[in-house]
C-alpha atoms as a PDB file:
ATOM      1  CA  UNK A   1      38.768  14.350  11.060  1.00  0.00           C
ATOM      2  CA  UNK A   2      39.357  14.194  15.074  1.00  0.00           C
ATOM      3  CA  UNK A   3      38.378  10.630  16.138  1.00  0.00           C
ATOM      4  CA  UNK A   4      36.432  11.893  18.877  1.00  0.00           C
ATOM      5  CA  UNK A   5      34.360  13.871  16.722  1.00  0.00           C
ATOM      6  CA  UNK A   6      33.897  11.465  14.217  1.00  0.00           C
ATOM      7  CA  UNK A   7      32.631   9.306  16.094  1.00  0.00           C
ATOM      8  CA  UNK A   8      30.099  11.516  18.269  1.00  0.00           C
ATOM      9  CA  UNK A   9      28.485  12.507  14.595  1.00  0.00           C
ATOM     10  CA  UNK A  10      27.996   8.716  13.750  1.00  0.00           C
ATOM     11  CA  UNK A  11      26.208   8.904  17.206  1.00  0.00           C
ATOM     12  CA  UNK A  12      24.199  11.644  16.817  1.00  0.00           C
ATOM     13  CA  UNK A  13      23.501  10.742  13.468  1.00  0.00           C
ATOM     14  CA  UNK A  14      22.539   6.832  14.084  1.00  0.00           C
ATOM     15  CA  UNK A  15      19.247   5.564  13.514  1.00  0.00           C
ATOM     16  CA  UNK A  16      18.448   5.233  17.164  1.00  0.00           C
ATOM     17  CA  UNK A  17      19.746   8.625  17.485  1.00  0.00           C
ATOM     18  CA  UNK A  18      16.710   9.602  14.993  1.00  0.00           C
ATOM     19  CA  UNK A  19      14.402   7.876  17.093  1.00  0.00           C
ATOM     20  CA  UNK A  20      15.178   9.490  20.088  1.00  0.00           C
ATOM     21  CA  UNK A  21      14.751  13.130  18.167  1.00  0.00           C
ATOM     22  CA  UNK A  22      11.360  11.565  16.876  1.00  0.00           C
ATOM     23  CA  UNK A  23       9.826  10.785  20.546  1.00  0.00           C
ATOM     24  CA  UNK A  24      10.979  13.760  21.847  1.00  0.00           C
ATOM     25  CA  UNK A  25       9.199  16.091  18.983  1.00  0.00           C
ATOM     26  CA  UNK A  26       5.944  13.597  20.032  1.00  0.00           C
ATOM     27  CA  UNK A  27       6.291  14.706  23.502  1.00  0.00           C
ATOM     28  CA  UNK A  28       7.027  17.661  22.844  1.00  0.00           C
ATOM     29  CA  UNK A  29       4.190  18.376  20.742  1.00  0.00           C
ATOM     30  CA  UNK A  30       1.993  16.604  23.494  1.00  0.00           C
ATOM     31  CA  UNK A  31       2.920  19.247  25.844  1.00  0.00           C
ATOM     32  CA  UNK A  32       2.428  22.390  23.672  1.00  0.00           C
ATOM     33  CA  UNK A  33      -1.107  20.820  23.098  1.00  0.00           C
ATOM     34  CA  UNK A  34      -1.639  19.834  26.803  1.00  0.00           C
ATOM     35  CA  UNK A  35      -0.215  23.481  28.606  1.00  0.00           C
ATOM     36  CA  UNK A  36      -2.015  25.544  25.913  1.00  0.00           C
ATOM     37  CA  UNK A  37      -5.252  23.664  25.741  1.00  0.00           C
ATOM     38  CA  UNK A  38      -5.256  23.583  29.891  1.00  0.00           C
ATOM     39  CA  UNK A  39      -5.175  27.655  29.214  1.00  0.00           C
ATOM     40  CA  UNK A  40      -7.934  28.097  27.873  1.00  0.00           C
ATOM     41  CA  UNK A  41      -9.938  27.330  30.829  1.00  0.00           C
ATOM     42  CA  UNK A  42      -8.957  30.400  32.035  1.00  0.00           C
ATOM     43  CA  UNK A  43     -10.666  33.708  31.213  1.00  0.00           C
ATOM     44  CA  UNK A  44      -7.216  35.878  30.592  1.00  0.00           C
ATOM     45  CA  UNK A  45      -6.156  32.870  27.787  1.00  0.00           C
ATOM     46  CA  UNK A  46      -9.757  33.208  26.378  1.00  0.00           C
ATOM     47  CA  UNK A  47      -9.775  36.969  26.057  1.00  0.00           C
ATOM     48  CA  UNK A  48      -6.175  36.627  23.874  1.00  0.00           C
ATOM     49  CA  UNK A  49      -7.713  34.545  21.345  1.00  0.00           C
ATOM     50  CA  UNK A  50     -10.600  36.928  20.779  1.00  0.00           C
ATOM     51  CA  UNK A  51      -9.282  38.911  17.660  1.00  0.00           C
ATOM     52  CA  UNK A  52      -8.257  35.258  15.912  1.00  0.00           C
ATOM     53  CA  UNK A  53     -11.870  33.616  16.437  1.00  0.00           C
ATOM     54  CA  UNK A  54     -13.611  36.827  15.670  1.00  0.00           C
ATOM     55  CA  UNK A  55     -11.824  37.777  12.227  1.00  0.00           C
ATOM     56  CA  UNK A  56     -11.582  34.298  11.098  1.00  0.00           C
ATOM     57  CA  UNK A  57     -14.241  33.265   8.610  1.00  0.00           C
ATOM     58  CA  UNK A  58     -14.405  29.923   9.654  1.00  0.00           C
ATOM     59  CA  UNK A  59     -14.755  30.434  13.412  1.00  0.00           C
ATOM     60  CA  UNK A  60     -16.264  33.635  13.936  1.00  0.00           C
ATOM     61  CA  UNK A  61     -19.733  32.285  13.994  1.00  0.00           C
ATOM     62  CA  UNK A  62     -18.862  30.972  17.596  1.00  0.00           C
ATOM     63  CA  UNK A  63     -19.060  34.179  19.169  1.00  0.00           C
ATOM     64  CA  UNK A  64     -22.388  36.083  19.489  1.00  0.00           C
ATOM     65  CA  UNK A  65     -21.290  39.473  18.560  1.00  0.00           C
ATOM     66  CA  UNK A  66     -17.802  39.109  16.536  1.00  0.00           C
ATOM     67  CA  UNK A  67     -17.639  42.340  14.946  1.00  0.00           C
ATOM     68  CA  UNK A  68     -17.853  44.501  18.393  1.00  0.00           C
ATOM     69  CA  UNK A  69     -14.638  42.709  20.208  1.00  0.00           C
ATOM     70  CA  UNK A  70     -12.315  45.596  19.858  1.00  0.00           C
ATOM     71  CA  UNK A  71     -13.426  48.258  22.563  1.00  0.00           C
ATOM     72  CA  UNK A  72     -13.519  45.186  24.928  1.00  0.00           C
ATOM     73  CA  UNK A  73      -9.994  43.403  25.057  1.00  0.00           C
ATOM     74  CA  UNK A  74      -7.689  43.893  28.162  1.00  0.00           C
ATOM     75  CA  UNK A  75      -4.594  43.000  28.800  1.00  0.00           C
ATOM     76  CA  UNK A  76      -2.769  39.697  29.783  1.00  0.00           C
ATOM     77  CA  UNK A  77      -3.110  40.060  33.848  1.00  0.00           C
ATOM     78  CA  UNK A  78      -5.988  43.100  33.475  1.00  0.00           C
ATOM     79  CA  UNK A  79      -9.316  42.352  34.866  1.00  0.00           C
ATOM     80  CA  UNK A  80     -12.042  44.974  33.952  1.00  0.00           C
ATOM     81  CA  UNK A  81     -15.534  42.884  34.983  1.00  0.00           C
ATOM     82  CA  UNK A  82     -17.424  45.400  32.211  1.00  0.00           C
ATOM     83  CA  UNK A  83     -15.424  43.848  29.466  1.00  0.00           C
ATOM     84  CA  UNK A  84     -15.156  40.220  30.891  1.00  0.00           C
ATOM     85  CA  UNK A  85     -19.138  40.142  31.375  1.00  0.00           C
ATOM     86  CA  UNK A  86     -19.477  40.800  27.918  1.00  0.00           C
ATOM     87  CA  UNK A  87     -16.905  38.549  26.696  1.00  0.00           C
ATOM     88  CA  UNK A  88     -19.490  35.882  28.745  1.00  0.00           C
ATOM     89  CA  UNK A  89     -22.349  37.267  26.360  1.00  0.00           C
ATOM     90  CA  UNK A  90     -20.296  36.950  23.348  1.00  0.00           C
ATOM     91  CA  UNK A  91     -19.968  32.971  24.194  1.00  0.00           C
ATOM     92  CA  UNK A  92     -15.777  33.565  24.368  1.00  0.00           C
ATOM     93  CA  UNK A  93     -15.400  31.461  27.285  1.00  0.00           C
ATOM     94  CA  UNK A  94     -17.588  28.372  26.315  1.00  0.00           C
ATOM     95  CA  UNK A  95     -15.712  28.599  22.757  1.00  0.00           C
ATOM     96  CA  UNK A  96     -12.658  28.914  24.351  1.00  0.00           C
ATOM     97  CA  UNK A  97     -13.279  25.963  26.666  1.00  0.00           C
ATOM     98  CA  UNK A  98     -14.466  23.915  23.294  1.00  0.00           C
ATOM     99  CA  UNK A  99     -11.071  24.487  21.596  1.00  0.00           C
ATOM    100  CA  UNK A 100      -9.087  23.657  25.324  1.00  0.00           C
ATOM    101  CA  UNK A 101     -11.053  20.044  24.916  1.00  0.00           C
ATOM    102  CA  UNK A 102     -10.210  19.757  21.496  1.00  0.00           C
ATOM    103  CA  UNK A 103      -6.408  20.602  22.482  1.00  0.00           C
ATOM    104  CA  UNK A 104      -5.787  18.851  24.939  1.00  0.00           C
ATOM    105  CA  UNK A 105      -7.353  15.927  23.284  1.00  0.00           C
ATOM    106  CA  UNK A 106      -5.117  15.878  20.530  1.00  0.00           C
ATOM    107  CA  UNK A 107      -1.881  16.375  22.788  1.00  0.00           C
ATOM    108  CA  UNK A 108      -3.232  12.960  24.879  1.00  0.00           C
ATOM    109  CA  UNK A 109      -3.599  11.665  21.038  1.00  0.00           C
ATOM    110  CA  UNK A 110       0.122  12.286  19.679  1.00  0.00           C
ATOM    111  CA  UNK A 111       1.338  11.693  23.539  1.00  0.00           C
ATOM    112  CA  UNK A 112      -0.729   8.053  23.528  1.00  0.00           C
ATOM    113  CA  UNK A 113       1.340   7.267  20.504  1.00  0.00           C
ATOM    114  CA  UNK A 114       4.307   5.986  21.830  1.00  0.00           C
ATOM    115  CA  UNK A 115       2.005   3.237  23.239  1.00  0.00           C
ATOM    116  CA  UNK A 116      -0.713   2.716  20.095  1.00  0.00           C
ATOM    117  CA  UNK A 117       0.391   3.249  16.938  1.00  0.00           C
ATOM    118  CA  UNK A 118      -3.386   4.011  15.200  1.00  0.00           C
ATOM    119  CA  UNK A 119      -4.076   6.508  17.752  1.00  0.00           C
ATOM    120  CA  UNK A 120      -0.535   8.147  17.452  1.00  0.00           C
ATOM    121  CA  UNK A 121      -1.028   8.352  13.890  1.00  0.00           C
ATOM    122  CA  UNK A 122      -4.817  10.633  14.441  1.00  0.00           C
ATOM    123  CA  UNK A 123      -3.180  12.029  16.797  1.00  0.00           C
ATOM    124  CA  UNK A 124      -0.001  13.240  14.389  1.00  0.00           C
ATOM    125  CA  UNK A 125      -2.296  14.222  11.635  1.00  0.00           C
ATOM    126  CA  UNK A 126      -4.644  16.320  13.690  1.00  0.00           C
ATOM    127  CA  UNK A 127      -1.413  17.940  15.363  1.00  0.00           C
ATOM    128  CA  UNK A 128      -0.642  18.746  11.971  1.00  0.00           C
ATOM    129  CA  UNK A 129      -3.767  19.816  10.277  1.00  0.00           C
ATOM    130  CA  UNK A 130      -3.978  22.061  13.080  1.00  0.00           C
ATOM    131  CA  UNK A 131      -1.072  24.327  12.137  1.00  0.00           C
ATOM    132  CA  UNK A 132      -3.018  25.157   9.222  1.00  0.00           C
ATOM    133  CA  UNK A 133      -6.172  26.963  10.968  1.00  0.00           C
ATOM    134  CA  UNK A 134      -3.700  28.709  13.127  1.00  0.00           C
ATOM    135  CA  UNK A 135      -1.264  30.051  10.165  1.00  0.00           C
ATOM    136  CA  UNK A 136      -4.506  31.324   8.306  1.00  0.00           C
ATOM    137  CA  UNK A 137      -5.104  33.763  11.019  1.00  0.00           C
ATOM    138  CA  UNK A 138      -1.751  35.618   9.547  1.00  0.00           C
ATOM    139  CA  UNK A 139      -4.550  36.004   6.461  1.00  0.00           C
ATOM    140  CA  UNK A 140      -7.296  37.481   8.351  1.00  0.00           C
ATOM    141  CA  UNK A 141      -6.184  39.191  11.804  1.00  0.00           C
ATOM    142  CA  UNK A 142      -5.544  42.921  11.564  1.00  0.00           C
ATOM    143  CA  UNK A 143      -3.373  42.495  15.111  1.00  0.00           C
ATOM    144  CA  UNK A 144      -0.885  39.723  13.868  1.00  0.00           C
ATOM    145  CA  UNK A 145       1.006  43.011  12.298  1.00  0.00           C
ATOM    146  CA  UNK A 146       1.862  46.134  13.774  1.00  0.00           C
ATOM    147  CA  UNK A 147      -0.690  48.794  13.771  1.00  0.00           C
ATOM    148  CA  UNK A 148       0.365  52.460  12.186  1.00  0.00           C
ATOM    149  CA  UNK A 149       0.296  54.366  15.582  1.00  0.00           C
ATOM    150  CA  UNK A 150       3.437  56.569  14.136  1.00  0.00           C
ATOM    151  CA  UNK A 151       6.259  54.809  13.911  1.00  0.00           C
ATOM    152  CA  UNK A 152       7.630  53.860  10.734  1.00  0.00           C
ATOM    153  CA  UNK A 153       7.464  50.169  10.713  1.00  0.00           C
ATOM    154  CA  UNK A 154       4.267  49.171  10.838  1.00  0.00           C
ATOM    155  CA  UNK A 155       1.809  46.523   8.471  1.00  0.00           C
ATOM    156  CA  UNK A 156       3.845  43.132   7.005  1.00  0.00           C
ATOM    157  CA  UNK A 157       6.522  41.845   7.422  1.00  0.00           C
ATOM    158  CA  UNK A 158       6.410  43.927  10.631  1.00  0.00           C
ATOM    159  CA  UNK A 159       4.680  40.882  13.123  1.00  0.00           C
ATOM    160  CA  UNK A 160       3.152  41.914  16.655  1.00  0.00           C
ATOM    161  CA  UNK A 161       3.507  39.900  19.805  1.00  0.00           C
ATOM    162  CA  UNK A 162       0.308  38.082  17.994  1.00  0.00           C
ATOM    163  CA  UNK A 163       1.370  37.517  14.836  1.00  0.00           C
ATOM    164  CA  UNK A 164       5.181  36.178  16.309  1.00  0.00           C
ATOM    165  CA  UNK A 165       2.734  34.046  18.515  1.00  0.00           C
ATOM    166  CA  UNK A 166       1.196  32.327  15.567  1.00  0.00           C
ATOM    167  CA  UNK A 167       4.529  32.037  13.350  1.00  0.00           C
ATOM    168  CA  UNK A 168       5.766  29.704  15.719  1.00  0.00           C
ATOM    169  CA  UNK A 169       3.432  27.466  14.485  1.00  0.00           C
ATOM    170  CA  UNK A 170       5.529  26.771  11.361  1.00  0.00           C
ATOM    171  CA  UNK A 171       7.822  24.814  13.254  1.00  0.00           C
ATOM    172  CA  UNK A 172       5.180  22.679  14.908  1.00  0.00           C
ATOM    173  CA  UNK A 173       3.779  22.031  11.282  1.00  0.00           C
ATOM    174  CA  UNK A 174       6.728  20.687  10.528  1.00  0.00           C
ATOM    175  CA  UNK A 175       7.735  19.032  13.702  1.00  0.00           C
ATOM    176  CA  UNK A 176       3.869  17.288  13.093  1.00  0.00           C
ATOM    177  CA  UNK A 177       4.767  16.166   9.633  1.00  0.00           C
ATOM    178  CA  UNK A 178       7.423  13.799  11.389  1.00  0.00           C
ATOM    179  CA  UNK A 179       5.481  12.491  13.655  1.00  0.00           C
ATOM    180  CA  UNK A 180       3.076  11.386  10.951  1.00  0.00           C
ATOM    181  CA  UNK A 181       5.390   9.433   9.041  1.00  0.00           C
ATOM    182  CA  UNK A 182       6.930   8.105  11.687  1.00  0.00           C
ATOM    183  CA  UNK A 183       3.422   6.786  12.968  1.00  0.00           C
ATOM    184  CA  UNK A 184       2.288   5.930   9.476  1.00  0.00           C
ATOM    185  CA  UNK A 185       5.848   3.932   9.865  1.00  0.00           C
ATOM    186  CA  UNK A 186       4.500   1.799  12.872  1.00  0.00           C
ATOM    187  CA  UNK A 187       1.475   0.985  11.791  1.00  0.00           C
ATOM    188  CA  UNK A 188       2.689  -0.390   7.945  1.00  0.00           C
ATOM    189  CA  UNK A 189       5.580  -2.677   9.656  1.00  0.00           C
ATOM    190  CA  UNK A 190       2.791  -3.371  12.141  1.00  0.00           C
ATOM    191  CA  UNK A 191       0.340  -4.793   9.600  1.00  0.00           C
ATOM    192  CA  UNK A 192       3.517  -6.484   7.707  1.00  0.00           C
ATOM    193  CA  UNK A 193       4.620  -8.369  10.653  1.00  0.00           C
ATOM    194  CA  UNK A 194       0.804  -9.713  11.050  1.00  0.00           C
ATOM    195  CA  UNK A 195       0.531 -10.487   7.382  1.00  0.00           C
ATOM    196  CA  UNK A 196       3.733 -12.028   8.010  1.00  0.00           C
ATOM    197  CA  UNK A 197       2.431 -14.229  10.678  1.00  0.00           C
ATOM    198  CA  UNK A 198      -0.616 -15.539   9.449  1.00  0.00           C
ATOM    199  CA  UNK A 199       0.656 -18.011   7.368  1.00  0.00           C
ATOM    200  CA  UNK A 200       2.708 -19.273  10.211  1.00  0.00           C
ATOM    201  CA  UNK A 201      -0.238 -19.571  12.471  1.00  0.00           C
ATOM    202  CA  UNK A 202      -2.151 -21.670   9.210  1.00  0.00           C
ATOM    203  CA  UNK A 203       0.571 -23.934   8.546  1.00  0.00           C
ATOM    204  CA  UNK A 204       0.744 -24.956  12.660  1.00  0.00           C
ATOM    205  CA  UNK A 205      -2.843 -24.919  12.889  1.00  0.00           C
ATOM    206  CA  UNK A 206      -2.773 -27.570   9.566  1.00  0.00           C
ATOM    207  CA  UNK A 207      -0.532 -29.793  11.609  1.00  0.00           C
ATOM    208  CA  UNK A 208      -2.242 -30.078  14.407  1.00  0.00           C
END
């Protein structure tokens, strides 16, 4: 093997290397958290998320009238005021600005662990429980998969723009899954080095 190459694998594949890949998936799964749960402050975000909330059995009790949302979605960019008033009396936007707390809580959670290692670890399991919710909506939203409008390919595995949306979501299950060990890591050698220092601490406390 080249030399040169040999030794940029024994770089990449270092233990500090690691670490570096680790971080970055934490900040990068802060800012996926952060952008999208900033977005859904904003009515066009809200409206997107409508079919997800209002199919899912765990979730659909939010809105006030789940089973009518069809003849009312627009459009990324579309503003009809008919269908956005109603999306106000369905109670989209105040869910919508619920789950952009929660969100964007959760990305300040993972993002705070490169500081605190017991918040970075609620953070990383939240980040990854979420994944969960979001994958069940391949389950029980008719849009994820293409509709039969008349072309061939149509139902699964044929994914929409929605369903592609929410299979992403795979990779930041597993991308979460890292973070958690690696902040389950922290706080174990943590609590080892304190355990570890308590009987020095006796012992010079005995002398004097």
């Amino acid at each position: 093997m080249n030399t040169t190459i040999r030794r940029t694998l024994e770089a990449v594949s270092s233990r500090g290397s690691g670490r570096i890949g680790t971080h970055a998936m934490r900040v990068a799964i802060a800012i996926i958290f952060l952008w999208i749960g900033g977005l859904k402050f904003a009515p066009y975000e809200a409206d997107s998320i409508t079919p997800f909330v209002a199919n899912s059995p765990v979730m659909s009790f939010f809105y006030g009238h789940p089973d009518q949302y069809k003849p009312h979605l627009t459009r990324e960019g579309e503003l009809k005021p008919a269908e956005r008033s109603w999306q106000e009396q369905n109670r989209t936007y105040i869910f919508s600005k619920g789950l952009g707390v929660v969100e964007i809580s959760i990305g300040l959670l993972v993002l705070v662990g490169v500081a605190s290692r017991r918040l970075g670890l609620l953070g990383a399991v939240l980040a990854f429980l979420t994944p969960f919710v979001t994958l069940s909506f391949l389950v029980t939203t008719p849009e994820v998969w293409v509709q039969p409008l008349g072309d061939a390919q149509y139902g699964f595995p044929y994914l929409s723009g929605a369903g592609r949306l929410v299979l992403k979501d795979v990779a930041l299950l597993a991308g979460g899954w890292l973070v958690v060990a690696d902040s389950a890591r922290a706080v174990l050698e943590h609590a080892a080095r304190a355990r570890s220092a308590a009987p020095a601490r006796s012992t010079l406390a005995a002398g004097t």
